[in-house]
N, C-alpha and C. Protein backbone atom coordinates (compact mmCIF):
# COMPACT_ATOMS: atom_id res chain seq x y z
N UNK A 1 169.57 142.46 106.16
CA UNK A 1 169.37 142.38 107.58
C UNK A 1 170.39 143.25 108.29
N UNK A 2 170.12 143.88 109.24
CA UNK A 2 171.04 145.01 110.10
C UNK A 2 171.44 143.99 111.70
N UNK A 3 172.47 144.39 111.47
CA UNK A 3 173.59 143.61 112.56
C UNK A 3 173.28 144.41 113.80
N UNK A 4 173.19 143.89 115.43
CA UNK A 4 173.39 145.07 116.16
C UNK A 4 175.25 145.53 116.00
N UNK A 5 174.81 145.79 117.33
CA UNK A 5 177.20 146.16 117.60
C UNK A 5 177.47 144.78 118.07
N UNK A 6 177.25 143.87 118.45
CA UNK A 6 177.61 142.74 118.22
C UNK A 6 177.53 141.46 117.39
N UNK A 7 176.74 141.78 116.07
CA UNK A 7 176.72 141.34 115.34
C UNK A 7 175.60 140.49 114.92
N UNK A 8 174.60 140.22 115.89
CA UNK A 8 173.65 139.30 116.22
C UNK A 8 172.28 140.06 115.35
N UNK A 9 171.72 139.02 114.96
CA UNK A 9 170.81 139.41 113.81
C UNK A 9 169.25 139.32 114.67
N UNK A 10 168.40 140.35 115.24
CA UNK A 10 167.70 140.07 116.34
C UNK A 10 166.50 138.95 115.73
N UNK A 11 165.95 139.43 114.10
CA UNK A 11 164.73 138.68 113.84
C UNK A 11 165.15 137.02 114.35
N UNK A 12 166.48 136.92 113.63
CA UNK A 12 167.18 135.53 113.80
C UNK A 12 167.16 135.15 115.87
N UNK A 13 167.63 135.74 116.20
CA UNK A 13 167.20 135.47 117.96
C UNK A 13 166.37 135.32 118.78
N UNK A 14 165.27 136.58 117.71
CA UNK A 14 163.56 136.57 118.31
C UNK A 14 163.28 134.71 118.14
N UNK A 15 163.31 134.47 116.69
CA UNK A 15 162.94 133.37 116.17
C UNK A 15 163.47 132.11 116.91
N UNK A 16 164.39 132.31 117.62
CA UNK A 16 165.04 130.91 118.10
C UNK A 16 164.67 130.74 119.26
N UNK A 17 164.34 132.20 120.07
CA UNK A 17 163.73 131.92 121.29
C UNK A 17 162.21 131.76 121.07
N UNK A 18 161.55 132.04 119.68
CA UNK A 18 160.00 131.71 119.96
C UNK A 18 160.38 130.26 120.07
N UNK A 19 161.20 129.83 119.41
CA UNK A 19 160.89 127.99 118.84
C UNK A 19 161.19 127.09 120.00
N UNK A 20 161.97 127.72 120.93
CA UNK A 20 162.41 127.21 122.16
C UNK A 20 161.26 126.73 123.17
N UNK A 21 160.41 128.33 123.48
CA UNK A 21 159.38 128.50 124.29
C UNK A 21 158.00 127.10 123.75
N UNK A 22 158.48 127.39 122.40
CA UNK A 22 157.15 126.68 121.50
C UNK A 22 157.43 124.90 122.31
N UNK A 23 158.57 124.42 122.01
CA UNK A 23 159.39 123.49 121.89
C UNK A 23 158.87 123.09 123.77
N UNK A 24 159.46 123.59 124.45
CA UNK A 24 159.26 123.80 126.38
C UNK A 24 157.34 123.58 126.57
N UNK A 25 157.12 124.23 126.13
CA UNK A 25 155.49 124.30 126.22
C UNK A 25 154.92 122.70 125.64
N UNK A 26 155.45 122.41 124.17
CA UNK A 26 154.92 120.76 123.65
C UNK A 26 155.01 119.94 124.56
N UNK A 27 156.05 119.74 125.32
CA UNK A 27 156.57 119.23 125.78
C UNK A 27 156.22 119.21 127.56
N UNK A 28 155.99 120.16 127.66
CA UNK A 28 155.03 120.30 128.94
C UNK A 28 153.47 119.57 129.11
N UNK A 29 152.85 119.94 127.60
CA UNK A 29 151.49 119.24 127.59
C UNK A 29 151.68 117.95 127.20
N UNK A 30 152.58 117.27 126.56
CA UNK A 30 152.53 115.56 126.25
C UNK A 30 152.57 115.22 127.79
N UNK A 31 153.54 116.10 129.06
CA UNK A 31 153.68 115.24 130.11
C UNK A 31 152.58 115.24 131.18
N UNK A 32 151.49 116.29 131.16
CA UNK A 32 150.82 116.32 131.68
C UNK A 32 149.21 115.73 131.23
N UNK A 33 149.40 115.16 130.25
CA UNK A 33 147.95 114.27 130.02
C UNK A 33 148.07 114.34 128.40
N UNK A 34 148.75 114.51 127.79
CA UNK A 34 147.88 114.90 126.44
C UNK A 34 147.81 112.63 125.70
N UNK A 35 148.82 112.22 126.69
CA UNK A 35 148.42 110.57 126.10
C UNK A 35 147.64 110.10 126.51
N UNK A 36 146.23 111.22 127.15
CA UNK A 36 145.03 109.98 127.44
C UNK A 36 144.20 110.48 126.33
N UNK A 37 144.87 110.63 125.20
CA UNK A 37 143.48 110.59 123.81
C UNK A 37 143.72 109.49 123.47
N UNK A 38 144.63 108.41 123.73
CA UNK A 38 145.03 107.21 123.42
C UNK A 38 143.83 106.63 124.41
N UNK A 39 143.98 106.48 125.40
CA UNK A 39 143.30 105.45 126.20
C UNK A 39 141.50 105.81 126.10
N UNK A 40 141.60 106.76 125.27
CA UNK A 40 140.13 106.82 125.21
C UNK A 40 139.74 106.23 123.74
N UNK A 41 140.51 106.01 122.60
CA UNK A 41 140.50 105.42 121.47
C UNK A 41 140.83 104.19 122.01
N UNK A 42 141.89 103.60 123.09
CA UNK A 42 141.75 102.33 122.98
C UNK A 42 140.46 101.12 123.82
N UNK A 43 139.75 102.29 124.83
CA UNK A 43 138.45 101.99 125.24
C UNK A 43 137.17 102.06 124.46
N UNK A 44 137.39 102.49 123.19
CA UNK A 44 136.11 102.69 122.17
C UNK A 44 136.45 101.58 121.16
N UNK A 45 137.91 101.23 121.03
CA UNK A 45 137.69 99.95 120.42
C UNK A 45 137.25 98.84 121.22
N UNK A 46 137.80 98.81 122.78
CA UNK A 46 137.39 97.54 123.80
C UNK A 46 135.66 97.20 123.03
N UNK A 47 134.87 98.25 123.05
CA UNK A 47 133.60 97.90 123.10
C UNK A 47 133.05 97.60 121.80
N UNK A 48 133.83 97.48 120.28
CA UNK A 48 133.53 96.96 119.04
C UNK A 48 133.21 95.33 119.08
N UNK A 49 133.81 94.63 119.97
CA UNK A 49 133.30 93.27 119.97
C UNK A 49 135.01 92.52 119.62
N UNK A 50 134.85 91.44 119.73
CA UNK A 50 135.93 90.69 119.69
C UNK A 50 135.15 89.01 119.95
N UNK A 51 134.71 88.42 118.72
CA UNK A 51 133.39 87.37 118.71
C UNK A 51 134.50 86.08 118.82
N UNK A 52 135.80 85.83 118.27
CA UNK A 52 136.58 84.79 118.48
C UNK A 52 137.72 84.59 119.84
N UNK A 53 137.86 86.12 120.32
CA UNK A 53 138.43 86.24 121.70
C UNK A 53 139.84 86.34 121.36
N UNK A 54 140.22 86.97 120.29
CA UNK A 54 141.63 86.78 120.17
C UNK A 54 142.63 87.81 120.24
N UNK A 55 141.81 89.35 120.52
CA UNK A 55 142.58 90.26 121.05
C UNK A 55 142.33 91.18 119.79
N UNK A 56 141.83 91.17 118.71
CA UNK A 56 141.80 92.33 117.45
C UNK A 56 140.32 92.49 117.72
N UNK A 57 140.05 93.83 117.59
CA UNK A 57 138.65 93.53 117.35
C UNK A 57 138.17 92.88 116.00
N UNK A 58 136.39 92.93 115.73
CA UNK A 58 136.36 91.85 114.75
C UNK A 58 136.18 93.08 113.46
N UNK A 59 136.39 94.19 113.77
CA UNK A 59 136.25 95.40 112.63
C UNK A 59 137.73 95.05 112.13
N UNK A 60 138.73 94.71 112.61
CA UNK A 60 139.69 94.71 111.96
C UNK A 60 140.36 93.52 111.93
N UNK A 61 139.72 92.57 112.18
CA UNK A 61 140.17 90.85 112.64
C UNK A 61 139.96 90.45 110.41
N UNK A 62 141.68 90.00 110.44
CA UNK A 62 141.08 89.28 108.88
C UNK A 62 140.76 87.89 108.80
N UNK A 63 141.17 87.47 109.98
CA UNK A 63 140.89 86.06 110.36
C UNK A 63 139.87 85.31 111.28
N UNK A 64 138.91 85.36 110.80
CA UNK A 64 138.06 85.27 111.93
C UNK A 64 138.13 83.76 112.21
N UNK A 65 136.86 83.69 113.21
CA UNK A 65 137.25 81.90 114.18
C UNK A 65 138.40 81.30 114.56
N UNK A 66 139.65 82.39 115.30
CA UNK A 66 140.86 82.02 115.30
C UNK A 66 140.44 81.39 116.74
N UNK A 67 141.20 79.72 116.56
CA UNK A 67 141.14 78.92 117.76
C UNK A 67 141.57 80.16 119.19
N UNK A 68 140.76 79.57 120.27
CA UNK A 68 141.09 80.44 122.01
C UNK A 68 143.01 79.91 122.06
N UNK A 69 143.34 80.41 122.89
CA UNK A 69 145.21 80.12 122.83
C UNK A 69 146.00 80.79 122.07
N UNK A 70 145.62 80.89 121.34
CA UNK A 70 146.37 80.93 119.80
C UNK A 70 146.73 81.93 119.31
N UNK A 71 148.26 82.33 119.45
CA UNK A 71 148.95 83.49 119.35
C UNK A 71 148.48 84.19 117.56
N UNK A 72 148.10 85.23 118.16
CA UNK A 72 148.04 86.22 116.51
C UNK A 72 148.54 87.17 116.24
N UNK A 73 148.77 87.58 115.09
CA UNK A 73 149.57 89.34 114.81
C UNK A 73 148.31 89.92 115.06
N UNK A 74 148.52 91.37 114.58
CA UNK A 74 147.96 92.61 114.54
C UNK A 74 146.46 92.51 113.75
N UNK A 75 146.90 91.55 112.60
CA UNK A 75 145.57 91.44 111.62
C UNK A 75 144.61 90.52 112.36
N UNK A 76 144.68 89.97 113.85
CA UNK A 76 144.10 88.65 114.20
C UNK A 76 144.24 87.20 113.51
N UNK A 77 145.56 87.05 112.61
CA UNK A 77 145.67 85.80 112.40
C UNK A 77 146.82 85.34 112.74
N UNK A 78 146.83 83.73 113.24
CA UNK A 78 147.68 82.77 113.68
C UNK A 78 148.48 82.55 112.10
N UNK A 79 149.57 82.03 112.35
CA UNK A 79 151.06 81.81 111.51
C UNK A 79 150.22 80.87 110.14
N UNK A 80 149.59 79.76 111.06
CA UNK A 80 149.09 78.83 110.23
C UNK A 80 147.71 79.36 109.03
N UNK A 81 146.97 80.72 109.59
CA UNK A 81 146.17 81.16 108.78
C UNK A 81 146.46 82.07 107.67
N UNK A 82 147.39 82.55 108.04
CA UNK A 82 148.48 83.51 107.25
C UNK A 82 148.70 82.71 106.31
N UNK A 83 149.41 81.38 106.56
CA UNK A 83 149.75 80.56 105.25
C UNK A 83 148.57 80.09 104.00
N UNK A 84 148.12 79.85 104.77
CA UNK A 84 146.08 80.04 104.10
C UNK A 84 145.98 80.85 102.96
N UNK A 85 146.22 82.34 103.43
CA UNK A 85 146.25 83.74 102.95
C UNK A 85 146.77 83.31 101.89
N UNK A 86 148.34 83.37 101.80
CA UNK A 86 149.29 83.63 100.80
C UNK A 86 148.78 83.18 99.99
């Protein structure tokens, strides 16, 4: 690699300012909308159904007929159905 008169290696400078610009620009589009591909995945699950009312849909509910009230994780099951599981 060839030095200028100050020593600075340009491919090496080109490169740091592409990654910068690259870096400024990502970062520009996350703030201007790019998180509504989320709210459009989380409106296409709203409409899969949810037949026990417990907040999972039932495509991914492992617990189904979980009592109304009744706090659940992620999988749609209550503490007490979990123990079931094990």
């Amino acid at each position: 690699m060839k030095f200028n008169k100050k020593g600075v290696m340009w491919p090496y400078l080109m490169a740091a300012i592409i990654a910068l610009v690259v870096v400024i620009l990502v970062i520009m589009w996350f703030r201007t909308g790019a998180g509504k591909g989320y709210d459009i995945v989380e409106e296409k699950l709203e409409g899969l159904g949810d037949s026990d009312g417990d907040g999972v849909a039932d495509m991914f509910d492992k617990c189904e007929n979980t009592p109304k009230g009744v706090e659940v994780d992620s999988n749609g099951c209550s503490e007490t159905q979990m123990e079931g599981l094990e």
